[in-house]
PDB file of N, CA and C in Angstrom:
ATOM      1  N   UNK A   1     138.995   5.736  68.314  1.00  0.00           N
ATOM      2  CA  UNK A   1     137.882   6.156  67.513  1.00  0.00           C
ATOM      3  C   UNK A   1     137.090   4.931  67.084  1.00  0.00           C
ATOM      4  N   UNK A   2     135.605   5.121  66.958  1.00  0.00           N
ATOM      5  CA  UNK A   2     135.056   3.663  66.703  1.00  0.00           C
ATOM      6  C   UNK A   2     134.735   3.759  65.110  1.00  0.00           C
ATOM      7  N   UNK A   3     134.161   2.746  64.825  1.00  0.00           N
ATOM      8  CA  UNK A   3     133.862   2.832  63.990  1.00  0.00           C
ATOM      9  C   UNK A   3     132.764   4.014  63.076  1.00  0.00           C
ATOM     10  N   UNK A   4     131.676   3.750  64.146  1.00  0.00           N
ATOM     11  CA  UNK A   4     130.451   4.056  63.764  1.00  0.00           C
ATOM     12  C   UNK A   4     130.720   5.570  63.493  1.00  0.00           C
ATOM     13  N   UNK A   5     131.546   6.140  63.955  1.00  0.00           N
ATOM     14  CA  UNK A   5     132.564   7.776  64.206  1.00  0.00           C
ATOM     15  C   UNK A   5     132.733   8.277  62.645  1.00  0.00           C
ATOM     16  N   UNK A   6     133.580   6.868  62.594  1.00  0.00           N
ATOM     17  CA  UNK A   6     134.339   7.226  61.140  1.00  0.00           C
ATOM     18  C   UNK A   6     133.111   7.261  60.315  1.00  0.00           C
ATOM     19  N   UNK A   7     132.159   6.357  59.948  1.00  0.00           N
ATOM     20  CA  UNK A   7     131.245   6.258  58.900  1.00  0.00           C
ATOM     21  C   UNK A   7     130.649   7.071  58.724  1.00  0.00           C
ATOM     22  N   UNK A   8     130.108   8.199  60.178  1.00  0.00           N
ATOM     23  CA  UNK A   8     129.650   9.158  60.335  1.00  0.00           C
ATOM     24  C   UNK A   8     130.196  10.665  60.165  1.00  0.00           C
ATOM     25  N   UNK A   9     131.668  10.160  60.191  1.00  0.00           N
ATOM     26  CA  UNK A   9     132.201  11.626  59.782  1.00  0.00           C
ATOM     27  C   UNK A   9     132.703  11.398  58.588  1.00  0.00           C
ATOM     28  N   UNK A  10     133.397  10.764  58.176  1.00  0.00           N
ATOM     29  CA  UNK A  10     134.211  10.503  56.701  1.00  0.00           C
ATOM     30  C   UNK A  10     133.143   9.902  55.593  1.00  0.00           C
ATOM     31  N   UNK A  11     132.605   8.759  55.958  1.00  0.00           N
ATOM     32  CA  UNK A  11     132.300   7.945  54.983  1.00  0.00           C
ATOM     33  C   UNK A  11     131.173   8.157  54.294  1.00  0.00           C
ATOM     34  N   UNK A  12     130.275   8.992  55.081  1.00  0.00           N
ATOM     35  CA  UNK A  12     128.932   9.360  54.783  1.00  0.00           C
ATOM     36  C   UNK A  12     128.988  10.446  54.074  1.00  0.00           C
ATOM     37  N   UNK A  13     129.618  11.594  54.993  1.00  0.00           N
ATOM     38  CA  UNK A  13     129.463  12.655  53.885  1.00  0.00           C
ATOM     39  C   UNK A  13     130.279  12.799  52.907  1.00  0.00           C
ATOM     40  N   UNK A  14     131.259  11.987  52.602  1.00  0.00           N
ATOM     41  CA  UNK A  14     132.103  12.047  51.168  1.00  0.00           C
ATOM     42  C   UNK A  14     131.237  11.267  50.418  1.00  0.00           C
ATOM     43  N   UNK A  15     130.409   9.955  50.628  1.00  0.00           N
ATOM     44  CA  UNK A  15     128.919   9.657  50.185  1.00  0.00           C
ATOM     45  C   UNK A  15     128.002  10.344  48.997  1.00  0.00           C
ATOM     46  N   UNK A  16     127.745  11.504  50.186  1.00  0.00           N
ATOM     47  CA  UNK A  16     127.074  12.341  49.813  1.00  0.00           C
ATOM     48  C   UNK A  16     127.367  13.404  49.103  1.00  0.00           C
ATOM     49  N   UNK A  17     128.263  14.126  49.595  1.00  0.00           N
ATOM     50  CA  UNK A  17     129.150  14.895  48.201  1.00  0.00           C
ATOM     51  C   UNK A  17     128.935  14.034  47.070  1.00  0.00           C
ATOM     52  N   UNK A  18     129.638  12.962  46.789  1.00  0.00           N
ATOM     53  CA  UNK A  18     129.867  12.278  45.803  1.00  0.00           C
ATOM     54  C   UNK A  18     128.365  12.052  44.884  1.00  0.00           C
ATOM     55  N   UNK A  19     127.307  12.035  45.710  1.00  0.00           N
ATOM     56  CA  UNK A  19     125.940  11.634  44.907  1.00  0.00           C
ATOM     57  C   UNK A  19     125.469  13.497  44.397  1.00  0.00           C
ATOM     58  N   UNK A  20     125.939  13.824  45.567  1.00  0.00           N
ATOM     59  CA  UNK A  20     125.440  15.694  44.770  1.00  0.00           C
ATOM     60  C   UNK A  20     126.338  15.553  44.091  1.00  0.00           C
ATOM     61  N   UNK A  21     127.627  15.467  43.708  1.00  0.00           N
ATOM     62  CA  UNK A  21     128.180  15.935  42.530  1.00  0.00           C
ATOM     63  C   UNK A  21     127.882  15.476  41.288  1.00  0.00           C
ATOM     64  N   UNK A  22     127.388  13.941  41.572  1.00  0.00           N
ATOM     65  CA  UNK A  22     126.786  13.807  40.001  1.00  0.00           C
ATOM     66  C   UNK A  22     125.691  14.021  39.484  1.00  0.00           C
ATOM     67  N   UNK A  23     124.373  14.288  41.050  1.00  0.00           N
ATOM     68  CA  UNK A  23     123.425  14.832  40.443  1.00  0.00           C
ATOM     69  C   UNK A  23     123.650  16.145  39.995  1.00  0.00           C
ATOM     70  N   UNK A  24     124.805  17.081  40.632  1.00  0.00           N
ATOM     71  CA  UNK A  24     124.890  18.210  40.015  1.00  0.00           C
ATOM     72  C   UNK A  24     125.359  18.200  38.606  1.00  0.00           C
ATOM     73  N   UNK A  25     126.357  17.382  38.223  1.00  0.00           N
ATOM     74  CA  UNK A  25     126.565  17.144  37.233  1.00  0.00           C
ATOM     75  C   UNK A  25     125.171  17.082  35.946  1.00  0.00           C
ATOM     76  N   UNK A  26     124.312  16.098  36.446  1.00  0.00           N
ATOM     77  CA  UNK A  26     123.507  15.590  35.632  1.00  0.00           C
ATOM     78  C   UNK A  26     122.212  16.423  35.318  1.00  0.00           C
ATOM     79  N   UNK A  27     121.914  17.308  36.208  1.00  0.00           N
ATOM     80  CA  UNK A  27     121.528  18.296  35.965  1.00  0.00           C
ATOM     81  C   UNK A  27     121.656  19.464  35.352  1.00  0.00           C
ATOM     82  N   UNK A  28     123.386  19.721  34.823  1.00  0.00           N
ATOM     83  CA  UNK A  28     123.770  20.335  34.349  1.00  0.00           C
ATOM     84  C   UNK A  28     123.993  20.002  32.823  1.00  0.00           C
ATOM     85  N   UNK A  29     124.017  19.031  33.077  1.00  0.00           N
ATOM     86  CA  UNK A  29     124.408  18.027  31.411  1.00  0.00           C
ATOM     87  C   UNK A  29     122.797  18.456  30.943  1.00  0.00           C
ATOM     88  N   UNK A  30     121.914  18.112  31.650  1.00  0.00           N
ATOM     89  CA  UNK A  30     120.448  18.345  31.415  1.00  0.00           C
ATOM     90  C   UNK A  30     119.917  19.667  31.144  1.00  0.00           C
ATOM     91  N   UNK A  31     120.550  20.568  31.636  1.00  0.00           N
ATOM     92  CA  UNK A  31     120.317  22.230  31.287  1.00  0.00           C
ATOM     93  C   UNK A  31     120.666  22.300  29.714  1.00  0.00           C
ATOM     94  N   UNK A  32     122.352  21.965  29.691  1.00  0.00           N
ATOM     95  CA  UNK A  32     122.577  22.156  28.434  1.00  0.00           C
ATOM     96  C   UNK A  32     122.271  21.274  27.408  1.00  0.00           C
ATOM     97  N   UNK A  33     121.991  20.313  27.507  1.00  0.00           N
ATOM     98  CA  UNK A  33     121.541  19.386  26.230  1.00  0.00           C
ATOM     99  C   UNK A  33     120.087  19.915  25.987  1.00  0.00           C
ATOM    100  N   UNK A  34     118.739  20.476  26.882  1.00  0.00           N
ATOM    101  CA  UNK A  34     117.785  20.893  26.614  1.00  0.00           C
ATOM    102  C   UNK A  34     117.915  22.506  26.244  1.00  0.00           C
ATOM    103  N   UNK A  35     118.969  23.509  26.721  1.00  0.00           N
ATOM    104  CA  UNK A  35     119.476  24.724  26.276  1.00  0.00           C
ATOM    105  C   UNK A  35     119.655  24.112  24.615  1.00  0.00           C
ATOM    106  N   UNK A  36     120.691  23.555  23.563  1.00  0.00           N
ATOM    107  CA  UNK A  36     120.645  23.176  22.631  1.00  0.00           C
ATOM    108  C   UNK A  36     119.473  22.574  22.230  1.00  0.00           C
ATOM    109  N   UNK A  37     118.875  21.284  22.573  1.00  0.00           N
ATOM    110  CA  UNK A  37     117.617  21.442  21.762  1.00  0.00           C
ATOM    111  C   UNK A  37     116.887  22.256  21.527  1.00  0.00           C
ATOM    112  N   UNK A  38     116.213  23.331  22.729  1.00  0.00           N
ATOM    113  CA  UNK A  38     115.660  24.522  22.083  1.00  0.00           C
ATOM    114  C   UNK A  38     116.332  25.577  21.186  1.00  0.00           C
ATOM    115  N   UNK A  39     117.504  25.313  21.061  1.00  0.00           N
ATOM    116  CA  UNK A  39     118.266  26.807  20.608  1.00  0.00           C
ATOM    117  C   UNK A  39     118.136  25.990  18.742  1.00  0.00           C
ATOM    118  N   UNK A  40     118.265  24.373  18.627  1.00  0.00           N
ATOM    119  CA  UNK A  40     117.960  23.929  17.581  1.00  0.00           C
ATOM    120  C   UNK A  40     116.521  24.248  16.558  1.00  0.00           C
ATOM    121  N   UNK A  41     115.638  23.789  17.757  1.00  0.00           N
ATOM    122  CA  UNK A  41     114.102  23.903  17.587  1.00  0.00           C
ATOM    123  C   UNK A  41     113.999  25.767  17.251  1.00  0.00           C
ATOM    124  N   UNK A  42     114.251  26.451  17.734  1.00  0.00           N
ATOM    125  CA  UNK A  42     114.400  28.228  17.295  1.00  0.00           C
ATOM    126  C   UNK A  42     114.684  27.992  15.766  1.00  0.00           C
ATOM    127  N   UNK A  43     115.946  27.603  16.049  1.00  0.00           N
ATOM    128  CA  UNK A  43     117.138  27.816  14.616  1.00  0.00           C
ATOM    129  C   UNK A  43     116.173  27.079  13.310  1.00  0.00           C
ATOM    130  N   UNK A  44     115.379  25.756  13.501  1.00  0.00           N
ATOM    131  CA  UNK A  44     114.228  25.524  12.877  1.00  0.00           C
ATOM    132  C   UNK A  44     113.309  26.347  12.530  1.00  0.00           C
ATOM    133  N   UNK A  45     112.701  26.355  13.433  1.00  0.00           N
ATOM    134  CA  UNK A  45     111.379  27.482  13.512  1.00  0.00           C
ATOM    135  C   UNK A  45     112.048  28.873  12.430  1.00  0.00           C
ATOM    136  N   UNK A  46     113.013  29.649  12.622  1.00  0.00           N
ATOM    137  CA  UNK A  46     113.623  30.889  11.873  1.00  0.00           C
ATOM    138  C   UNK A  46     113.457  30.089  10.301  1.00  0.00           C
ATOM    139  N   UNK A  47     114.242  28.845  10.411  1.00  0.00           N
ATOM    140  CA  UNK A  47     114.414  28.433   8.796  1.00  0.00           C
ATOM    141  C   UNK A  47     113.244  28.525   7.875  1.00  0.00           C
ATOM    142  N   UNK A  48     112.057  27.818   8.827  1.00  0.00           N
ATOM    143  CA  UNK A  48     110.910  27.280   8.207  1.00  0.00           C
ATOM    144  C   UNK A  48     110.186  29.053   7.753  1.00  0.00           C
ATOM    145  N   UNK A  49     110.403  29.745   8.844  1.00  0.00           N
ATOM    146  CA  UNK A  49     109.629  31.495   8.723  1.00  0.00           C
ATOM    147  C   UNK A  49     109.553  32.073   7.363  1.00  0.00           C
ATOM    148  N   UNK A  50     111.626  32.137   7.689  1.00  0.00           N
ATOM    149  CA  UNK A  50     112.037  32.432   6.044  1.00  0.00           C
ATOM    150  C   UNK A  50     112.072  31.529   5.028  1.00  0.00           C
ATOM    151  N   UNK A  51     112.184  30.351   4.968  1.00  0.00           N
ATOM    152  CA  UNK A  51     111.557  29.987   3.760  1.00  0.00           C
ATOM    153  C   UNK A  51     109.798  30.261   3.272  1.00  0.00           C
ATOM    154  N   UNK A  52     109.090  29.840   4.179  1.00  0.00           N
ATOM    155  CA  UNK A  52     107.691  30.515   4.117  1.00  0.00           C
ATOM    156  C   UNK A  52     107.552  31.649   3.329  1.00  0.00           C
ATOM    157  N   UNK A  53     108.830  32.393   3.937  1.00  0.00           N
ATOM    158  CA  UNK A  53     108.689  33.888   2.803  1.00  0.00           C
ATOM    159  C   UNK A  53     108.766  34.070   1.802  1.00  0.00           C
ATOM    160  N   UNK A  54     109.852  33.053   1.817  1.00  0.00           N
ATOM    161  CA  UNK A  54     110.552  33.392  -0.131  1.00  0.00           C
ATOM    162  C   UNK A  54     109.210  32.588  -0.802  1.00  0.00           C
ATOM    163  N   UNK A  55     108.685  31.425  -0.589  1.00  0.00           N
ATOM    164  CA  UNK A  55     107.451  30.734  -1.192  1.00  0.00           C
ATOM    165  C   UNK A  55     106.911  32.033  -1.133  1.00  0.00           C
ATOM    166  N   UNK A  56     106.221  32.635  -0.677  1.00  0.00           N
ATOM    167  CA  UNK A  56     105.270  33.695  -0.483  1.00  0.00           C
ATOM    168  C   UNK A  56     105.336  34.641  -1.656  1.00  0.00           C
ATOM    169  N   UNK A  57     106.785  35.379  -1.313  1.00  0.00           N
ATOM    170  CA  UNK A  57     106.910  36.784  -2.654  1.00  0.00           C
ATOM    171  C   UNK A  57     106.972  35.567  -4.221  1.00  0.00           C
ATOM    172  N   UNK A  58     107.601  34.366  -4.221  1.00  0.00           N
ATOM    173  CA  UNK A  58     107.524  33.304  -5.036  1.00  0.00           C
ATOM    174  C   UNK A  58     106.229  33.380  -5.939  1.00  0.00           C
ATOM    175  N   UNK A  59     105.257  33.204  -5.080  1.00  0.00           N
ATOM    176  CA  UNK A  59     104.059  32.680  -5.516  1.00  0.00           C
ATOM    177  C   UNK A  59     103.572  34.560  -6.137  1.00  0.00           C
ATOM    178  N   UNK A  60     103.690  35.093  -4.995  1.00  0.00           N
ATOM    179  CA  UNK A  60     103.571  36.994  -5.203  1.00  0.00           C
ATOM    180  C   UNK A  60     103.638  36.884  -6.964  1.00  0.00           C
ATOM    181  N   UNK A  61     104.886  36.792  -7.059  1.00  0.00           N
ATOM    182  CA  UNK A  61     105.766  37.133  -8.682  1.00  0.00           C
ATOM    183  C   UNK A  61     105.114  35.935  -9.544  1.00  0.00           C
ATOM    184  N   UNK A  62     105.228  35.006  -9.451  1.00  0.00           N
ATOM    185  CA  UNK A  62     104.330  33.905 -10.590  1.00  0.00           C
ATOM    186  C   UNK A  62     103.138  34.729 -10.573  1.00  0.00           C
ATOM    187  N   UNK A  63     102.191  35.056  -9.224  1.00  0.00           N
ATOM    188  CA  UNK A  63     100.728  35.993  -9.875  1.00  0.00           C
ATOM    189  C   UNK A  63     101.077  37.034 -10.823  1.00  0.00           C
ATOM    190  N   UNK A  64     101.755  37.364 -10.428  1.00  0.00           N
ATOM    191  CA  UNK A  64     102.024  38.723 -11.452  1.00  0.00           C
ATOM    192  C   UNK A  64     102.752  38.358 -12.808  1.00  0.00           C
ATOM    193  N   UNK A  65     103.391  37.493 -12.649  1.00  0.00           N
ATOM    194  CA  UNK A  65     103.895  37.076 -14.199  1.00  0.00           C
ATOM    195  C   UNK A  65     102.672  36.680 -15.038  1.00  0.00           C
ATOM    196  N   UNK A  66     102.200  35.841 -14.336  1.00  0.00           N
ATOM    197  CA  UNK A  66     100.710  35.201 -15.108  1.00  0.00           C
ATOM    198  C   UNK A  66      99.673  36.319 -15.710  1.00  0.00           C
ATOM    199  N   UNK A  67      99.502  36.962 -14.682  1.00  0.00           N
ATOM    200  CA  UNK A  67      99.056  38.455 -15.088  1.00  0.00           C
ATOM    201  C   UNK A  67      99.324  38.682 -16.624  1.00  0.00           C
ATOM    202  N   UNK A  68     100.575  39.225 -16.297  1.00  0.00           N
ATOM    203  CA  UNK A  68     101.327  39.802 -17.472  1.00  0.00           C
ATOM    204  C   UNK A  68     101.499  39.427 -18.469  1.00  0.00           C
ATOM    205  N   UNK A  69     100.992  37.972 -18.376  1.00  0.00           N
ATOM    206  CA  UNK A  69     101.656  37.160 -19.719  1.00  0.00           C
ATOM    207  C   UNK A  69      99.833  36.524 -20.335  1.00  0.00           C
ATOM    208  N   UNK A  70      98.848  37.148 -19.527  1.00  0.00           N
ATOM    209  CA  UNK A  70      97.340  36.982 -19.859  1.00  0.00           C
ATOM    210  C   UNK A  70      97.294  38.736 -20.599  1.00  0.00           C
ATOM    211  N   UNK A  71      97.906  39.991 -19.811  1.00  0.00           N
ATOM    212  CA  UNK A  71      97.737  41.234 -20.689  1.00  0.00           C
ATOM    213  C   UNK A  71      98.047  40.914 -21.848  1.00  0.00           C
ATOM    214  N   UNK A  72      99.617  40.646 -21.876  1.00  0.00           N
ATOM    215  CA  UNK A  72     100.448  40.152 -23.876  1.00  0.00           C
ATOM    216  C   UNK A  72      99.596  39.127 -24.499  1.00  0.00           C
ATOM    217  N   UNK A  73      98.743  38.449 -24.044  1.00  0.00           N
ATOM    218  CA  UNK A  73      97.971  37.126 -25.079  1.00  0.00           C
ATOM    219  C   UNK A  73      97.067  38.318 -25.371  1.00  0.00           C
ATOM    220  N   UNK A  74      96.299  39.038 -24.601  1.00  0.00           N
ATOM    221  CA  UNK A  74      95.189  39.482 -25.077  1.00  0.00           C
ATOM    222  C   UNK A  74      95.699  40.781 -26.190  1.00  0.00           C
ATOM    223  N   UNK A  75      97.000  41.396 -26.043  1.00  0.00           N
ATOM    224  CA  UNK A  75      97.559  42.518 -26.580  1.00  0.00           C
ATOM    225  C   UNK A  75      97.549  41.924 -28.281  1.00  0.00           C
ATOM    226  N   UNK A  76      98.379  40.432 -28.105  1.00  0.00           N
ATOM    227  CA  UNK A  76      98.485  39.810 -29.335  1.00  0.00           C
ATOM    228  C   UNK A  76      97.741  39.770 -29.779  1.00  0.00           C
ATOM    229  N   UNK A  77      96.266  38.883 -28.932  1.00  0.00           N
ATOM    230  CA  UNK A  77      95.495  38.901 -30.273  1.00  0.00           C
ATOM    231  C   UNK A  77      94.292  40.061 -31.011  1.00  0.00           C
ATOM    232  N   UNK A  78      94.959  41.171 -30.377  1.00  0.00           N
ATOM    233  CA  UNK A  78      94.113  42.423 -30.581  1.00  0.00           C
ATOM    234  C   UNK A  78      94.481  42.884 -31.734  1.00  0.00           C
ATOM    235  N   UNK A  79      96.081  42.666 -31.855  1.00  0.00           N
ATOM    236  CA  UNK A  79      97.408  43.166 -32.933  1.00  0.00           C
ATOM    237  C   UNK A  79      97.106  42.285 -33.731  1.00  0.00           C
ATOM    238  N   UNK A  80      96.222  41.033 -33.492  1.00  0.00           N
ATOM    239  CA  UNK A  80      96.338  39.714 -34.376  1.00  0.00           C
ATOM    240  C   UNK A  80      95.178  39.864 -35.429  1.00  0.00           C
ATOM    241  N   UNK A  81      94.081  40.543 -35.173  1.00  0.00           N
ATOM    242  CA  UNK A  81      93.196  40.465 -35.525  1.00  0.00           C
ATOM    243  C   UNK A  81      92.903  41.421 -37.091  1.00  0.00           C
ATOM    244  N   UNK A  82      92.087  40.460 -38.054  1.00  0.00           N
ATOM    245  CA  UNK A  82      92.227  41.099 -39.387  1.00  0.00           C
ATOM    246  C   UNK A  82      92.175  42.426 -39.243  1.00  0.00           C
ATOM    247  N   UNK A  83      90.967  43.307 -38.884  1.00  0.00           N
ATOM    248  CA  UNK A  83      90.904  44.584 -39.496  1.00  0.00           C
ATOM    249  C   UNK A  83      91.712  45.481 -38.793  1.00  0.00           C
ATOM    250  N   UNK A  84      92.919  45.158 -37.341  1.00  0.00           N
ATOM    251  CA  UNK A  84      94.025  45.591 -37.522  1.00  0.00           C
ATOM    252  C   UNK A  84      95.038  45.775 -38.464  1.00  0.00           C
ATOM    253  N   UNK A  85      95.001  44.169 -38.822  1.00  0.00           N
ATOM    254  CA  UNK A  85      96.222  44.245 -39.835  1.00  0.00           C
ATOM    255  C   UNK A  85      96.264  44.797 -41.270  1.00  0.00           C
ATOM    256  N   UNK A  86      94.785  44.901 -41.633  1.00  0.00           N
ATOM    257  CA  UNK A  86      94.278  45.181 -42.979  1.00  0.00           C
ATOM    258  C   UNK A  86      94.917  47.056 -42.544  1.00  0.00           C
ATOM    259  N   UNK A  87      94.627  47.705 -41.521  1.00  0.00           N
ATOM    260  CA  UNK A  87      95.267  49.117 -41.430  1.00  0.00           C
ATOM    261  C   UNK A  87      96.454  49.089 -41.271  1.00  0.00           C
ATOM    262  N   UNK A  88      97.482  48.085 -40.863  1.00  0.00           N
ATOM    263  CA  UNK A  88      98.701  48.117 -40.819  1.00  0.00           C
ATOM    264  C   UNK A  88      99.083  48.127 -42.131  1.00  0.00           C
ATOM    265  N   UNK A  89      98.716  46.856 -42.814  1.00  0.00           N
ATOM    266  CA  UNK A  89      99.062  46.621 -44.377  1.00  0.00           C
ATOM    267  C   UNK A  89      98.749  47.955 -45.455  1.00  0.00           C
ATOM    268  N   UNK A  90      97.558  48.982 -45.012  1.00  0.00           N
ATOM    269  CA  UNK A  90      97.557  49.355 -45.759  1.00  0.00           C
ATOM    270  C   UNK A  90      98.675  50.597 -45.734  1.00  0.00           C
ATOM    271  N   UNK A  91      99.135  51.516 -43.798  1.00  0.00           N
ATOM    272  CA  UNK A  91      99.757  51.897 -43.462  1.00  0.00           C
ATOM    273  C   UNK A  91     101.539  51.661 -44.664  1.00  0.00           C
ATOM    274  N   UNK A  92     102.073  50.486 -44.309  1.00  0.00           N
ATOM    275  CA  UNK A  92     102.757  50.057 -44.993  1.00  0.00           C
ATOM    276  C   UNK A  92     102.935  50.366 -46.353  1.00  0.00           C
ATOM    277  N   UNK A  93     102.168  50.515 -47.080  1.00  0.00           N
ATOM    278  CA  UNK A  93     101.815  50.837 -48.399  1.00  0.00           C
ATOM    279  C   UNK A  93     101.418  49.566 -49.104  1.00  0.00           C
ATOM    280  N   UNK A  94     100.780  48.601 -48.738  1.00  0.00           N
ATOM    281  CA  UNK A  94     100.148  47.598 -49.170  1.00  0.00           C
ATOM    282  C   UNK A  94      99.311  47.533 -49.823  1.00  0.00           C
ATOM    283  N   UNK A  95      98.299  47.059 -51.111  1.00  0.00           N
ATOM    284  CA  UNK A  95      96.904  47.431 -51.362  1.00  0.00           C
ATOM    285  C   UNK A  95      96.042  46.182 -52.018  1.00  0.00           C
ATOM    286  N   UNK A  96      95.289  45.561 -51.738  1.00  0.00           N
ATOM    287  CA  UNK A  96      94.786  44.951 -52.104  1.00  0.00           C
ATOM    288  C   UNK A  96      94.552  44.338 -53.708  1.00  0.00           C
ATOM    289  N   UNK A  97      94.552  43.139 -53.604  1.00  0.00           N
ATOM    290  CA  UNK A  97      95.284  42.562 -54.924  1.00  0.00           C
ATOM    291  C   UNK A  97      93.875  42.855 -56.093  1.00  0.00           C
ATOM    292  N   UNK A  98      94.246  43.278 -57.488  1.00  0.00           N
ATOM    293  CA  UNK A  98      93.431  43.593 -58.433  1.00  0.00           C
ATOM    294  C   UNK A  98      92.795  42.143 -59.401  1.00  0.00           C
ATOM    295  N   UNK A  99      93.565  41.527 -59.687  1.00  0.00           N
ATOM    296  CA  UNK A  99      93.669  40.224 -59.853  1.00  0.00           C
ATOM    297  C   UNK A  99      94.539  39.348 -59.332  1.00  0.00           C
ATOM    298  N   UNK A 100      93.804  37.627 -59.179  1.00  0.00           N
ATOM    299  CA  UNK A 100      94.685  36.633 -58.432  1.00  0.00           C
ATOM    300  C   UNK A 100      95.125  35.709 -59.722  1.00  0.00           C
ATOM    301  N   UNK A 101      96.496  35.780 -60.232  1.00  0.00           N
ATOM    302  CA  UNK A 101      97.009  34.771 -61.042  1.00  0.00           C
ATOM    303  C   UNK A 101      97.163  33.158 -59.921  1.00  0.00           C
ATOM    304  N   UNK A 102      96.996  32.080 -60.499  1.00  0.00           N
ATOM    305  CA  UNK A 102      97.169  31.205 -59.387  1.00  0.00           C
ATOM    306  C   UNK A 102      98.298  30.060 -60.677  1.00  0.00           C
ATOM    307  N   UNK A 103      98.774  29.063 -60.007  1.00  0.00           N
ATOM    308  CA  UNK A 103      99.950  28.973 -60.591  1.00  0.00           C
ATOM    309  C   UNK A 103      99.831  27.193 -60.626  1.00  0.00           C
ATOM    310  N   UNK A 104      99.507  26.413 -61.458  1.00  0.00           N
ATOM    311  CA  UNK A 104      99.301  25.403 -61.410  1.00  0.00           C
ATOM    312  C   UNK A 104     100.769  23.888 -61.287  1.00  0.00           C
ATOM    313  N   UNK A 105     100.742  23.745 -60.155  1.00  0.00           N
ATOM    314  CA  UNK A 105     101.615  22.920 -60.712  1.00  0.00           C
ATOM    315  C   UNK A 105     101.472  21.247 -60.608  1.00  0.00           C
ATOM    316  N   UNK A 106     102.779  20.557 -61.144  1.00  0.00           N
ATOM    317  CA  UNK A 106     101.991  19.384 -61.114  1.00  0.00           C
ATOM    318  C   UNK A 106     102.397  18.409 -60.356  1.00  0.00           C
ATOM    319  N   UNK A 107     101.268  17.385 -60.084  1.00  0.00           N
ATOM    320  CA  UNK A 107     102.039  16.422 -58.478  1.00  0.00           C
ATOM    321  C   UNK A 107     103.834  15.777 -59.003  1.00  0.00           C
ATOM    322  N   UNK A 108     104.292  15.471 -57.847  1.00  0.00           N
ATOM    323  CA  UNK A 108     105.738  14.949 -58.426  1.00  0.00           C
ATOM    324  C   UNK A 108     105.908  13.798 -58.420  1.00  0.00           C
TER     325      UNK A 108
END
């Protein structure tokens, strides 16, 4: 057998196997390392969605608290206002003073 035989039957194509197997390899390493980055980049993308949301109904509920807490200022000062209270007081049985004694005292 000569040489050139052997190189041609043995040496070459175990060669070549040998270079497909690691490009197969490396291609495969390459599927899955880019399979995980996208499955990362998703798993991102979902996080960022739902957080987006909760900010969202977040901000939703602060409008509406603010709301609510502009109705009660204005409620207060409706309740706040003298000629309410002058009908509450009188409701109460309150009545307006006949004379004011005032009560002098002296600095200390």
């Amino acid at each position: 057998m000569s040489v050139a035989w052997q190189q041609s039957t043995h040496g070459v194509q175990r060669r070549k196997e040998q270079i497909n197997q690691v490009t197969a390899r490396a291609f495969v390493v390459s599927i899955v390392l880019a399979t995980l980055l996208m499955g990362g980049y998703l798993a991102l993308g979902a996080a960022n969605v739902r957080l987006s949301n909760e900010v969202w109904s977040l901000h939703n509920a602060m409008a509406q608290i603010q709301r609510d807490n502009s109705r009660l200022e204005t409620e207060i000062a409706r309740l706040s206002s003298i000629p309410v209270l002058q009908v509450r007081s009188v409701a109460l049985g309150f009545a307006p003073a006949e004379s004011i004694d005032y009560l002098r005292l002296g600095t200390p």
